[in-house]
C-alpha atoms as a PDB file:
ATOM      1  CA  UNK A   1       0.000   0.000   0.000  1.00  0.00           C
ATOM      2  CA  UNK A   2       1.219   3.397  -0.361  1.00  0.00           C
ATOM      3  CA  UNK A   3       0.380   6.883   0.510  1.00  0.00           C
ATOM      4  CA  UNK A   4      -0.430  10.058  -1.536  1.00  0.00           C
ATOM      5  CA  UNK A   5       0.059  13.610  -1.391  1.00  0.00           C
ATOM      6  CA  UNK A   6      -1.269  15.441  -3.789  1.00  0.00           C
ATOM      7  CA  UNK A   7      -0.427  19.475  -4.799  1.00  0.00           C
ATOM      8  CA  UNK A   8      -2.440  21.896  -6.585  1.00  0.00           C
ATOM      9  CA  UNK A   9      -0.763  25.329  -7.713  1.00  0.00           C
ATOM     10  CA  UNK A  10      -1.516  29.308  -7.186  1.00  0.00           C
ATOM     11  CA  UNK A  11      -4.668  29.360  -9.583  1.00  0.00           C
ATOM     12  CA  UNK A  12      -6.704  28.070  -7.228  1.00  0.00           C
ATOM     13  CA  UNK A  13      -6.151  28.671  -3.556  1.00  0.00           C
ATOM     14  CA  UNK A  14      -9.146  29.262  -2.530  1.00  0.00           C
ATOM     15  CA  UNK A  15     -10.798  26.175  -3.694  1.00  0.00           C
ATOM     16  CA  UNK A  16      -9.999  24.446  -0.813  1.00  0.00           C
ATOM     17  CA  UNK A  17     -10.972  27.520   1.860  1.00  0.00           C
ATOM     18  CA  UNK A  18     -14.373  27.292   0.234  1.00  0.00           C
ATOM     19  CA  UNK A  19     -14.960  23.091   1.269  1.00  0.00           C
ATOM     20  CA  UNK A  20     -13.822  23.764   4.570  1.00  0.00           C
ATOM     21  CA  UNK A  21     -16.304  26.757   5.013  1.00  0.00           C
ATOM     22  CA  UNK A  22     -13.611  29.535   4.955  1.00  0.00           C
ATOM     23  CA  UNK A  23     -14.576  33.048   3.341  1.00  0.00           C
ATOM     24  CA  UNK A  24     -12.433  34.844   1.191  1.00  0.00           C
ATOM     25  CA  UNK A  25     -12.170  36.645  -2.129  1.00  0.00           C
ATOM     26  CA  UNK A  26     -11.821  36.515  -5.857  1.00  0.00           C
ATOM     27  CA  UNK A  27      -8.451  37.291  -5.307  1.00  0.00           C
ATOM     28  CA  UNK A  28      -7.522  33.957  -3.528  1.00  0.00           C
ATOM     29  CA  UNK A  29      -9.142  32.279  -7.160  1.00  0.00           C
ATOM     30  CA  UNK A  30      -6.752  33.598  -9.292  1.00  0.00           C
ATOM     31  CA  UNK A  31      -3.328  34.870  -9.114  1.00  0.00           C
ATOM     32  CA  UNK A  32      -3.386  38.218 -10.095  1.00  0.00           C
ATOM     33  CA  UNK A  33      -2.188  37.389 -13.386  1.00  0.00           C
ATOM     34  CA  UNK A  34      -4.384  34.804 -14.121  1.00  0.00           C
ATOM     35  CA  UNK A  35      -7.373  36.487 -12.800  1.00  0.00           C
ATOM     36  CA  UNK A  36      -6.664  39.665 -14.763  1.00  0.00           C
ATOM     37  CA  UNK A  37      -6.291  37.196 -17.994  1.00  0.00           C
ATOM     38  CA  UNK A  38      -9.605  35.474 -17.117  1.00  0.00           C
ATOM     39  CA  UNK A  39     -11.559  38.642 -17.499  1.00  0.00           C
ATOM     40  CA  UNK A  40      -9.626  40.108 -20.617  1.00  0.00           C
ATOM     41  CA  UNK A  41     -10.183  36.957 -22.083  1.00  0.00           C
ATOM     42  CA  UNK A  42     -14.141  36.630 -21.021  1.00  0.00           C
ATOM     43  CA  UNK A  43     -13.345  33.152 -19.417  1.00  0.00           C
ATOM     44  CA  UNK A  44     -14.146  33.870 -15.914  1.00  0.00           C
ATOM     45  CA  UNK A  45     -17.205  31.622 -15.901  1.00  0.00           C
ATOM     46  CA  UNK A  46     -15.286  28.455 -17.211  1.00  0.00           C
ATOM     47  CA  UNK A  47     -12.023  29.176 -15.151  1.00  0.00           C
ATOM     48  CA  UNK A  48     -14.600  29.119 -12.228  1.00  0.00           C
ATOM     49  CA  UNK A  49     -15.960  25.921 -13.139  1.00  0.00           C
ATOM     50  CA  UNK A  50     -12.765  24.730 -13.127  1.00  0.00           C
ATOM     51  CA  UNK A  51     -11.594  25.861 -10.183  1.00  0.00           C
ATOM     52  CA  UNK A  52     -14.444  24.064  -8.907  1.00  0.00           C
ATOM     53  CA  UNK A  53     -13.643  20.349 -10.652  1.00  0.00           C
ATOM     54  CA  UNK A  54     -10.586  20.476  -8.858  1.00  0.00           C
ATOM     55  CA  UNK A  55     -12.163  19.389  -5.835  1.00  0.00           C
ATOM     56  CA  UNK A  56     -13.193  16.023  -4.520  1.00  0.00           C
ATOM     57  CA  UNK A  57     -12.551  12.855  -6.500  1.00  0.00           C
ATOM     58  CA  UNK A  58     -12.460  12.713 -10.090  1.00  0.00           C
ATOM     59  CA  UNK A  59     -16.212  11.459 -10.890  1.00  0.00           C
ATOM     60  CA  UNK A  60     -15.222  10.244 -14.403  1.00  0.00           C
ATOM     61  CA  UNK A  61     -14.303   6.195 -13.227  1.00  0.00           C
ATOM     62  CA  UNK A  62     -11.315   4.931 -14.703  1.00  0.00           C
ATOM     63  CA  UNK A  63     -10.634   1.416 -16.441  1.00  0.00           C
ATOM     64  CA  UNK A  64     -14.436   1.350 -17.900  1.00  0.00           C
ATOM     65  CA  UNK A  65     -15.343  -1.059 -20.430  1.00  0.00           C
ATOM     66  CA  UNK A  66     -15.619  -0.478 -24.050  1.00  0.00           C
ATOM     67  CA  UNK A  67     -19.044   0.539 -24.121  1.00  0.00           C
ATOM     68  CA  UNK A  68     -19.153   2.692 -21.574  1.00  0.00           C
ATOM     69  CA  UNK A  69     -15.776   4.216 -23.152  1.00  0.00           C
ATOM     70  CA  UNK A  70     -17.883   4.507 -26.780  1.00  0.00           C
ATOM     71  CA  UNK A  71     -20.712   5.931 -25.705  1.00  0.00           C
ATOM     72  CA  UNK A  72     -18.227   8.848 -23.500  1.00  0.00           C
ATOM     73  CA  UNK A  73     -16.843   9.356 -26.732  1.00  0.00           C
ATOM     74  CA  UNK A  74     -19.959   9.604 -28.858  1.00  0.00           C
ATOM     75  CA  UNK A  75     -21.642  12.196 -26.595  1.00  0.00           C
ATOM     76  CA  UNK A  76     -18.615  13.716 -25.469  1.00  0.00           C
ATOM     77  CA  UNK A  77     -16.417  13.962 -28.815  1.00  0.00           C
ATOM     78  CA  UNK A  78     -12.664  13.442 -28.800  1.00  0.00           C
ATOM     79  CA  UNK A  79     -10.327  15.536 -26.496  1.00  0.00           C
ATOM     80  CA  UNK A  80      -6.679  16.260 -26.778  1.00  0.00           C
ATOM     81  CA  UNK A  81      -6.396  20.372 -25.314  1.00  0.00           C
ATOM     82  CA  UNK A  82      -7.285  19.550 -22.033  1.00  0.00           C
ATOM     83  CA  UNK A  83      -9.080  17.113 -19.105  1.00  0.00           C
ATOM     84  CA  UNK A  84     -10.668  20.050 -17.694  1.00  0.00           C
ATOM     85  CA  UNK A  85     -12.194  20.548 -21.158  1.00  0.00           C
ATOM     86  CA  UNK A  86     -13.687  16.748 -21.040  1.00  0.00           C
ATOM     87  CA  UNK A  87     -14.513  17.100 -17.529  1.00  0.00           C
ATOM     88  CA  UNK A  88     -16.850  20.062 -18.268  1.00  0.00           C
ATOM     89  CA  UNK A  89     -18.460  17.962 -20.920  1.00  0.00           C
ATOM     90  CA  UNK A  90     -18.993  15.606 -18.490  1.00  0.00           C
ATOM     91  CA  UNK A  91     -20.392  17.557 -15.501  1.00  0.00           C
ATOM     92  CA  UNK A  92     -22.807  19.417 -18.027  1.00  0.00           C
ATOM     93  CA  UNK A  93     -24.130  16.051 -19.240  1.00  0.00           C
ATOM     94  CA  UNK A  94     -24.782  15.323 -15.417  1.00  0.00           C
ATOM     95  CA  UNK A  95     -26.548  18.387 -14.467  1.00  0.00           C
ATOM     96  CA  UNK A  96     -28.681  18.474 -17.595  1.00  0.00           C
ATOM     97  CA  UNK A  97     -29.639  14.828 -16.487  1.00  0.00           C
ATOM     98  CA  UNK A  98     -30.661  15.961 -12.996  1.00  0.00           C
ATOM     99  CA  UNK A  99     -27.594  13.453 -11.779  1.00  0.00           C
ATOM    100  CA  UNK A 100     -30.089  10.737 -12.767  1.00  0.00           C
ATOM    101  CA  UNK A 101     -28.229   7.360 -12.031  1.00  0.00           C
ATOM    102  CA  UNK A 102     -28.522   5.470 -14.522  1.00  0.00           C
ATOM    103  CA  UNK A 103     -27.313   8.466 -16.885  1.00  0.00           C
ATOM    104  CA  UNK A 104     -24.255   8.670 -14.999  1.00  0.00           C
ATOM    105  CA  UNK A 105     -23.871   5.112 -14.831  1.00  0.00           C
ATOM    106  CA  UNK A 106     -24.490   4.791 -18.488  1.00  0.00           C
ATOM    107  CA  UNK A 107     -21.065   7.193 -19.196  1.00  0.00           C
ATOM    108  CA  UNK A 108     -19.267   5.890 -15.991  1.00  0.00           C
ATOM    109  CA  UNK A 109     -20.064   8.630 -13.770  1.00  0.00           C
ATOM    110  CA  UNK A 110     -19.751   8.648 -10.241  1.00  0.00           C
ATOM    111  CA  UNK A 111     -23.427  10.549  -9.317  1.00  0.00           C
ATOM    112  CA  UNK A 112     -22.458  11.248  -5.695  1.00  0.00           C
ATOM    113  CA  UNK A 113     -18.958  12.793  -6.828  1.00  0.00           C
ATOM    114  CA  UNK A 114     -20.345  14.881  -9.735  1.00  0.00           C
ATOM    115  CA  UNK A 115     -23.355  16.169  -7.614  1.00  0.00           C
ATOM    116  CA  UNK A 116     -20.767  18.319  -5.668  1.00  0.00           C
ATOM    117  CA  UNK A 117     -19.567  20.215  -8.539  1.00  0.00           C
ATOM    118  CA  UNK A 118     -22.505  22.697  -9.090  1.00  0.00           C
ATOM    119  CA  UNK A 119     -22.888  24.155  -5.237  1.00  0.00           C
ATOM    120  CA  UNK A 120     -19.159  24.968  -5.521  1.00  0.00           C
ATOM    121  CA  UNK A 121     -19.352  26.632  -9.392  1.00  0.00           C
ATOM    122  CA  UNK A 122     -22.362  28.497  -8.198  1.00  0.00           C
ATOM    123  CA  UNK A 123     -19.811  29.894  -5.010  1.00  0.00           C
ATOM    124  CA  UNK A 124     -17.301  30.820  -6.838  1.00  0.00           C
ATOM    125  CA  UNK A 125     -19.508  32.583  -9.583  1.00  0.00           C
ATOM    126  CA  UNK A 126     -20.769  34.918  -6.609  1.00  0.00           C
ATOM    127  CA  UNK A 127     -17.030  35.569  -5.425  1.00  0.00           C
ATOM    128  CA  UNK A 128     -16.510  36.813  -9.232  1.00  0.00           C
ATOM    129  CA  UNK A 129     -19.906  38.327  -9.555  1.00  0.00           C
ATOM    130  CA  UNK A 130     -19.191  40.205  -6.048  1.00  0.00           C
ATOM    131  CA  UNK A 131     -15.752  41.335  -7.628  1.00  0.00           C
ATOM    132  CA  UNK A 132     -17.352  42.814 -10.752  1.00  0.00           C
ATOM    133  CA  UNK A 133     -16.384  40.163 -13.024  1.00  0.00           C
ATOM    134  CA  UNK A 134     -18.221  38.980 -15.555  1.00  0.00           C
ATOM    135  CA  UNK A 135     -19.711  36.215 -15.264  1.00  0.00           C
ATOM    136  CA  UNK A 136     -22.217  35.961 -18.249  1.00  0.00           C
ATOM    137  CA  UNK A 137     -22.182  32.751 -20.622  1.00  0.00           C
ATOM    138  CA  UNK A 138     -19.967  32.420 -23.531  1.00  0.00           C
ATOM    139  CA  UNK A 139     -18.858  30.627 -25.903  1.00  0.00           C
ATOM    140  CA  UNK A 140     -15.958  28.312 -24.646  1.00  0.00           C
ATOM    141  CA  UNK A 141     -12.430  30.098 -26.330  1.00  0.00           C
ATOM    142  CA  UNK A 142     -10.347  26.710 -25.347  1.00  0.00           C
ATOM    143  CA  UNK A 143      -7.249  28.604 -26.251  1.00  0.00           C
ATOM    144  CA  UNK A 144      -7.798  31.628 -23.770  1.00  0.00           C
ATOM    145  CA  UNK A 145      -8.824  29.136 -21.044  1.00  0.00           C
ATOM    146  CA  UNK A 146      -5.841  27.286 -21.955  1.00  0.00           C
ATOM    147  CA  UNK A 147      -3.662  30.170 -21.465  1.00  0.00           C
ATOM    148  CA  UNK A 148      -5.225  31.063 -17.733  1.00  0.00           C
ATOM    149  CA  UNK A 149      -4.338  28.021 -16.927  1.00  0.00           C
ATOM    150  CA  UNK A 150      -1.116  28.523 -18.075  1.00  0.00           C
ATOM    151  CA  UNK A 151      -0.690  31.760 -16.268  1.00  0.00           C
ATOM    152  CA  UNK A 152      -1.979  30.257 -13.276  1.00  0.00           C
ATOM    153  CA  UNK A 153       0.341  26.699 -13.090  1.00  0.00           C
ATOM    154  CA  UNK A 154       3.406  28.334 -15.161  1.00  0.00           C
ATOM    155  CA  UNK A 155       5.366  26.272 -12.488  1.00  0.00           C
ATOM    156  CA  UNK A 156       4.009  22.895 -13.380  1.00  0.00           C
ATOM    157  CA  UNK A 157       5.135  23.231 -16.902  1.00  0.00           C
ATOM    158  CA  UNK A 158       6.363  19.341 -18.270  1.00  0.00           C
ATOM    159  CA  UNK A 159       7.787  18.346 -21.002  1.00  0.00           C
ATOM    160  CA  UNK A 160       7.216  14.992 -22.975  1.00  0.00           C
ATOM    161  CA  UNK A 161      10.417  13.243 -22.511  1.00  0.00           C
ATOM    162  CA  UNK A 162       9.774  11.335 -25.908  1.00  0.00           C
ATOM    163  CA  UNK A 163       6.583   9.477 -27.079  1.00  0.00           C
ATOM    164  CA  UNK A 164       7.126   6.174 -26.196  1.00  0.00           C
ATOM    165  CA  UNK A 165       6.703   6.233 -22.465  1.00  0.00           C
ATOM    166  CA  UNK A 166       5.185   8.485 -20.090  1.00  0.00           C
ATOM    167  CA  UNK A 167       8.224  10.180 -18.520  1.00  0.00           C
ATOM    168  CA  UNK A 168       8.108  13.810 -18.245  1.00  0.00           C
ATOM    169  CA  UNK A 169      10.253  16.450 -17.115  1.00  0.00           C
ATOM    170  CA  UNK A 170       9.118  19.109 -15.120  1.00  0.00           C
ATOM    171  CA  UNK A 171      10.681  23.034 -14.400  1.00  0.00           C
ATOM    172  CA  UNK A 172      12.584  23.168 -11.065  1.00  0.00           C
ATOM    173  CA  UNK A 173      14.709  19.979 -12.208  1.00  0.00           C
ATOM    174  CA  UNK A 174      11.004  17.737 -11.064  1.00  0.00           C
ATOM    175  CA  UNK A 175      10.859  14.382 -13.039  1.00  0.00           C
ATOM    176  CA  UNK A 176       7.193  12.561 -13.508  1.00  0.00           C
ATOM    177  CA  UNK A 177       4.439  10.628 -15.222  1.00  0.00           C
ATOM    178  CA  UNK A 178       1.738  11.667 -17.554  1.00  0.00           C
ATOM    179  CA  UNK A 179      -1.085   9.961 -15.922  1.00  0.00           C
ATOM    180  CA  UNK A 180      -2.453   7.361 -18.259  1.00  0.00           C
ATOM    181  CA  UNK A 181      -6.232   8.573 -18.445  1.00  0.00           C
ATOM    182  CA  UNK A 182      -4.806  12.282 -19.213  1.00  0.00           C
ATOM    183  CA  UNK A 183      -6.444  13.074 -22.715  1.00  0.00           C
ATOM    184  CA  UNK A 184      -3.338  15.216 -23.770  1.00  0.00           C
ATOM    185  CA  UNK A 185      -1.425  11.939 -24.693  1.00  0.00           C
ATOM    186  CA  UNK A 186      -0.279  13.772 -27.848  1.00  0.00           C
ATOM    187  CA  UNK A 187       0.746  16.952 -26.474  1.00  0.00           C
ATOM    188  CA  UNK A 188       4.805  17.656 -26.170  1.00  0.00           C
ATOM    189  CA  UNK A 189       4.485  20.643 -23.472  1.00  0.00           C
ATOM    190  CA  UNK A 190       1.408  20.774 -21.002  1.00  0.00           C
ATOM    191  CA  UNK A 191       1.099  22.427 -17.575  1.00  0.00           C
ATOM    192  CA  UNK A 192      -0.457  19.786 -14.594  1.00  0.00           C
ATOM    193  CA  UNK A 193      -2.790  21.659 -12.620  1.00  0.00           C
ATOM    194  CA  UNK A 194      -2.500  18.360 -10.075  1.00  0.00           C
ATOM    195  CA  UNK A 195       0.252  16.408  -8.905  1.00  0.00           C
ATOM    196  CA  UNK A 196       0.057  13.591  -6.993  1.00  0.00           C
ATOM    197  CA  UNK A 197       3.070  11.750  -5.533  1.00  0.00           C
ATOM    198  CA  UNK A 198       2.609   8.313  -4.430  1.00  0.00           C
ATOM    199  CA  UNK A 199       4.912   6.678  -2.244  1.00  0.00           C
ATOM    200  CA  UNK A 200       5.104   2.987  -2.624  1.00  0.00           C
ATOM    201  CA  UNK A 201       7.667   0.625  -1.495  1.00  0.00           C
ATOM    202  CA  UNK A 202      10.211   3.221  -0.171  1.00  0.00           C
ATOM    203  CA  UNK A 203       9.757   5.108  -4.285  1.00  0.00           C
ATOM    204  CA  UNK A 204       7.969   7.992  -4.850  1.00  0.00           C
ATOM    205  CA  UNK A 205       5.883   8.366  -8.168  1.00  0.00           C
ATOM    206  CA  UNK A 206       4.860  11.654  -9.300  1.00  0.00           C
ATOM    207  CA  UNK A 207       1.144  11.342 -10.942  1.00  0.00           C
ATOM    208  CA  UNK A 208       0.425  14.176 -13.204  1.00  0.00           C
ATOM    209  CA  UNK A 209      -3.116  14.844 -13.500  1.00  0.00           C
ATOM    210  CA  UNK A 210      -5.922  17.316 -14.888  1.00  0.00           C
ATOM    211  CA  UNK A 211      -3.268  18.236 -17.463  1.00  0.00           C
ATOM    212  CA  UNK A 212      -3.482  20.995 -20.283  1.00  0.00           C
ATOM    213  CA  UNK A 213      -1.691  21.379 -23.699  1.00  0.00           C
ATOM    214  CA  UNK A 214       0.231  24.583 -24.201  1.00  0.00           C
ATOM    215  CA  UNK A 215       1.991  25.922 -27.209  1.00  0.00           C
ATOM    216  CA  UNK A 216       5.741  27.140 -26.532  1.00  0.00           C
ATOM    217  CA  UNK A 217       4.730  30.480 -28.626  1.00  0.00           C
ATOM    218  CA  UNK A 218       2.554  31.358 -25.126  1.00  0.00           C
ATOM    219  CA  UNK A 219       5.729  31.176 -22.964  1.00  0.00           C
ATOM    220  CA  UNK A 220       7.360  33.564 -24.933  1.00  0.00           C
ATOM    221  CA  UNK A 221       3.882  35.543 -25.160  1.00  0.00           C
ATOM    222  CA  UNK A 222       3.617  35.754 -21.627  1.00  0.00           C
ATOM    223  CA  UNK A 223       6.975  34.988 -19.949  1.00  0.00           C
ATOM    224  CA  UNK A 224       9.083  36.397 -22.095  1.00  0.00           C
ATOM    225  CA  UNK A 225      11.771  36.911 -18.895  1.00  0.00           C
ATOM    226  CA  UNK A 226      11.566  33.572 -18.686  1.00  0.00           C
ATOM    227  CA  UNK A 227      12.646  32.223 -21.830  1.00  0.00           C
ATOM    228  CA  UNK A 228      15.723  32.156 -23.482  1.00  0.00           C
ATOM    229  CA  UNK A 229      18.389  30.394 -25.668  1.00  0.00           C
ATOM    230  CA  UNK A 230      21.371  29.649 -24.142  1.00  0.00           C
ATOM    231  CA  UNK A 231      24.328  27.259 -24.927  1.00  0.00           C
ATOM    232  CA  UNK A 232      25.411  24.217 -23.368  1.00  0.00           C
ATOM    233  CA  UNK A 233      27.741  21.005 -23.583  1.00  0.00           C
ATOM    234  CA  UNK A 234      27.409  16.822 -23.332  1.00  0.00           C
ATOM    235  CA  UNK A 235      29.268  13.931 -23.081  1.00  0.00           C
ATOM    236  CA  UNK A 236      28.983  11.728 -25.836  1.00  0.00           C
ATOM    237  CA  UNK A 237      29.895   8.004 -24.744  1.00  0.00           C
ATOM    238  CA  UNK A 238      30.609   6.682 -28.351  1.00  0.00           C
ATOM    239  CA  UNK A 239      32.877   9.629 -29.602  1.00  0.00           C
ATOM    240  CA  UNK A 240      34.371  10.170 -26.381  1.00  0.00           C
ATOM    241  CA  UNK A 241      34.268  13.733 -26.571  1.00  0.00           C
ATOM    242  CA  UNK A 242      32.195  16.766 -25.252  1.00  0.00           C
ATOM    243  CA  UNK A 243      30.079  18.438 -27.700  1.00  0.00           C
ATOM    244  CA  UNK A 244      28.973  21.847 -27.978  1.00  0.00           C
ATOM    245  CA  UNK A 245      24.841  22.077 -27.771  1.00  0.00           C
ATOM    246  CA  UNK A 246      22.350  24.736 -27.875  1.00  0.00           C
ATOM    247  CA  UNK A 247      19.295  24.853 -25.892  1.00  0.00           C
ATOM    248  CA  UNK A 248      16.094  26.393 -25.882  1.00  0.00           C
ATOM    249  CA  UNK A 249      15.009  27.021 -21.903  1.00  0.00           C
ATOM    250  CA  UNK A 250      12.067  27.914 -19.765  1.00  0.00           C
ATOM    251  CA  UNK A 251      13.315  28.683 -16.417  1.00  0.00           C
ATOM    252  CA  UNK A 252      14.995  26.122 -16.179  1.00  0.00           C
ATOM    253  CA  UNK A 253      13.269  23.493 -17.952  1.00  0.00           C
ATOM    254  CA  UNK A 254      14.999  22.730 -21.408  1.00  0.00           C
ATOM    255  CA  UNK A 255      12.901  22.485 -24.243  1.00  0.00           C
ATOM    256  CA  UNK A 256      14.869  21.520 -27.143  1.00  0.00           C
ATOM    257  CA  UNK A 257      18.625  20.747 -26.822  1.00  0.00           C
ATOM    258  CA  UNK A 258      20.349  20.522 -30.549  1.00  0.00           C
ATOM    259  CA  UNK A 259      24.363  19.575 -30.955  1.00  0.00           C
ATOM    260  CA  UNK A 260      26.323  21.845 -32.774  1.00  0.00           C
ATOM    261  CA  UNK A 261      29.384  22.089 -34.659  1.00  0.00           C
ATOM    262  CA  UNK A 262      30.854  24.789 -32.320  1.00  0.00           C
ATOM    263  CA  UNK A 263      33.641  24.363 -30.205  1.00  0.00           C
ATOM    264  CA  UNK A 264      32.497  23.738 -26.437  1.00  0.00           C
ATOM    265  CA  UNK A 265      33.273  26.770 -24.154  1.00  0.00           C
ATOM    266  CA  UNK A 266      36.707  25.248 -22.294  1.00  0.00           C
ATOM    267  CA  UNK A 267      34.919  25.909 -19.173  1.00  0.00           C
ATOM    268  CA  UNK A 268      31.714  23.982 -19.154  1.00  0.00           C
ATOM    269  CA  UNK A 269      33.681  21.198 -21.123  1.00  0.00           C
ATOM    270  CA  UNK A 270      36.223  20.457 -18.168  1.00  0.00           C
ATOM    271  CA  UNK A 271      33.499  21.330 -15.601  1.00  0.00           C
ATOM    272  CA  UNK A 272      31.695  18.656 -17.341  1.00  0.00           C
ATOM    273  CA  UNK A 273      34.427  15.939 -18.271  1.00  0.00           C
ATOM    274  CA  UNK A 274      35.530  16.359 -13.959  1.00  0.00           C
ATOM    275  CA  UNK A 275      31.466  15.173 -12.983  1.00  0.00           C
ATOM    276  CA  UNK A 276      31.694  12.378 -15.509  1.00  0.00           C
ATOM    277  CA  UNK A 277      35.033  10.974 -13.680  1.00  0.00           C
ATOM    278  CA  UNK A 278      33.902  11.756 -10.411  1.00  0.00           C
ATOM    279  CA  UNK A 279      30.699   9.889 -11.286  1.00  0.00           C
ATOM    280  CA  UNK A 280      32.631   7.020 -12.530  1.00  0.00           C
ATOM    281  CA  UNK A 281      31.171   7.043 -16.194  1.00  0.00           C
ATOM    282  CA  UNK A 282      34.536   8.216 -17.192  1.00  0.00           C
ATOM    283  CA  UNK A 283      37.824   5.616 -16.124  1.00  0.00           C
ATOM    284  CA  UNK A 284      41.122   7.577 -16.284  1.00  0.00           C
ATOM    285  CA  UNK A 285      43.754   4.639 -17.485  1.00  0.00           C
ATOM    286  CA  UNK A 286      46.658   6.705 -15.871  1.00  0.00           C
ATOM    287  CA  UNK A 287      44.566   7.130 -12.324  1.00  0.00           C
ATOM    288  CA  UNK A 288      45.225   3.665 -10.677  1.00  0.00           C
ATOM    289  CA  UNK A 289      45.894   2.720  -6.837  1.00  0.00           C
ATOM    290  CA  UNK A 290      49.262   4.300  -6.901  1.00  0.00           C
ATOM    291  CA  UNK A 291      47.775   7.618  -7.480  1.00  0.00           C
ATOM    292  CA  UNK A 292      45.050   7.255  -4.578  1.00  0.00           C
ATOM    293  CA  UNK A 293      47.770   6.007  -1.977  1.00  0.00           C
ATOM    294  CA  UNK A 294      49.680   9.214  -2.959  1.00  0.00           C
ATOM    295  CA  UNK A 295      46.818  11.690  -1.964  1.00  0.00           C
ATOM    296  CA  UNK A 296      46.661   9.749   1.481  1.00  0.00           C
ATOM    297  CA  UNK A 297      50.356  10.364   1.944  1.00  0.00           C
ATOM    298  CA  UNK A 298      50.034  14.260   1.002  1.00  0.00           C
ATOM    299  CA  UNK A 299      46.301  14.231   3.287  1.00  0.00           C
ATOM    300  CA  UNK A 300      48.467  13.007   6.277  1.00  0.00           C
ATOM    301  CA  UNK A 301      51.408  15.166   5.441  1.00  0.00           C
ATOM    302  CA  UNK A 302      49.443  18.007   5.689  1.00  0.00           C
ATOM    303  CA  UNK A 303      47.049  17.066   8.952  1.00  0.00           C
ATOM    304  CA  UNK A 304      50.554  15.728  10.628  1.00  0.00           C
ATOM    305  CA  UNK A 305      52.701  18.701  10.165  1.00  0.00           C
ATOM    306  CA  UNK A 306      50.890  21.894   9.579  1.00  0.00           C
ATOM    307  CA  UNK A 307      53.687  23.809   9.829  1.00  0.00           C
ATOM    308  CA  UNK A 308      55.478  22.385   6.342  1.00  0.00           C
ATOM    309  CA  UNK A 309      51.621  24.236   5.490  1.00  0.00           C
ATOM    310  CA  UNK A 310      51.442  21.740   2.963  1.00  0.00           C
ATOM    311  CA  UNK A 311      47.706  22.045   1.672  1.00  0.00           C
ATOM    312  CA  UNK A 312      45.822  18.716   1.407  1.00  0.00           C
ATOM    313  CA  UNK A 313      43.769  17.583  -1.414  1.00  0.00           C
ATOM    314  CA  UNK A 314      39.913  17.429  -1.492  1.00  0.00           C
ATOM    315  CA  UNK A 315      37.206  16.207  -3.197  1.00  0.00           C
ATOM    316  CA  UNK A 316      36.627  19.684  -4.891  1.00  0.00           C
ATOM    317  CA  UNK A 317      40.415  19.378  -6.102  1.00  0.00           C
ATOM    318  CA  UNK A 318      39.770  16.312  -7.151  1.00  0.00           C
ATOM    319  CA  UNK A 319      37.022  17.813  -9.795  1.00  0.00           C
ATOM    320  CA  UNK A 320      39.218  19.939 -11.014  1.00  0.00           C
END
């Protein structure tokens, strides 16, 4: 058995203030940048209901059988922007059913779990309302409500480490999964508005869930402090030899890395070639047990008579 935690990002705060009967304001929703984008883009009404799907259990079952999987995707249509964008589907299909069970059943929906969605979306309409928002009903712009979300979770941007698995890397140096059921299979950058580590057998797993597709044009459109090109090095095993790369970054995240024909930058070459031998991926022929026994000797030189102020050699030296 293991445990999870799960962690949810600045959009929206106040989500969870509002289940446990806590007051507070529109302001708590959004981060101010996402909130301001919300209302320039007319989305406040769908970023709300997604603020409120965020809460509880996901009431769209997993592992259903085909049927119930072809008749989702008849009524629901195919979905590759974003779960929040099936979700909504999903929970409108509910409500216009009255949560009748055997019209949830019919599409795998949990009736209990999707019942709770409306008293919250009608909550945080009246924060927004109360805030002079507007609130009215629109026509869904997936791409604006894809870029709130964005603007909200810019720090749970992952990257597809290739197609064939599920491996993604994350900004911040994070590593995790695309969860399976995520509808953005196809998508090479998303942002994961939930993720959910799950500690099993001494391992963590990091579970990313209620995931959006982005476009790398937006990070440039709206982070453009964050984005850059920059140059960089690697070790390749078969040459033998450090080649010069360039890279394409968010924050820190790197989005494409591409080898040149440059010469590496001395610097980052030996800075790199010292980690690979310290590491042990790289075996210096001329560094053998004679050489290790020496740095003893000088070590204990220099602890045994400090006044010969004979300096000793570290494992910093050593990487250099």
């Amino acid at each position: 058995m293991g445990a999870a935690r799960t962690r949810g990002s600045s959009l929206f705060p106040l989500a969870g203030a509002l289940v446990c009967g806590g007051v507070g304001t529109l302001s708590g929703l959004f981060a101010s940048r996402a909130r301001l984008a919300a209302q320039d883009y007319g989305c406040v009404r769908s970023v709300a209901l997604m603020a409120a799907l965020t809460q509880g259990r996901n009431f769209l079952l997993r592992g259903v059988d085909k049927r119930t999987q072809e008749a989702r995707d008849d009524l629901f249509g195919a979905e590759s922007e974003s779960d929040f964008f099936l979700l909504m589907r999903a929970w409108r299909y509910a409500d216009k059913a009255n949560y009748n069970l055997d019209a949830c059943r019919r599409l795998g929906i949990h009736a209990q779990a999707v019942r709770q969605v409306g008293p919250l979306f009608e909550q945080f309409l009246e924060i927004a309302a109360a805030e002079k928002l507007d609130t009215a009903e629109k026509r869904i712009d997936g791409v604006a409500v894809r870029k709130c979300v964005l603007l909200g979770f810019s720090d749970h941007l992952a990257r597809r480490v290739d197609q064939g698995t599920m491996r993604c890397e994350l900004v911040h140096g994070r590593k995790g999964v695309l969860a399976r059921e995520s509808c953005i299979q196809g998508a090479p950058l998303f942002v994961a508005a939930e993720i959910t580590e799950i500690e099993s057998r001494g391992e963590v797993n990091t579970i990313l869930n209620l995931n959006t597709a982005i476009e790398e044009a937006w990070l440039k459109e709206l982070f453009p402090e964050d984005f850059q090109d920059a140059g960089g090095v690697t070790y390749d095993v078969t040459q033998r030899r450090v080649l010069a790369r360039k890279e394409r970054r968010f924050r820190d995240l790197v989005l494409e890395s591409k080898q040149t024909a440059d010469e590496p930058p001395e610097g980052q070459a030996a800075a790199l070639l010292a980690r690979e031998v310290m590491a042990g991926r790289i075996e210096l022929t001329e560094w053998n047990e004679s050489v290790e026994h020496w740095i003893v000797r000088v070590n204990c030189l220099a602890k045994w008579w400090p006044e010969l102020e004979v300096n000793p050699i570290t494992e910093t030296d050593r990487a250099t």
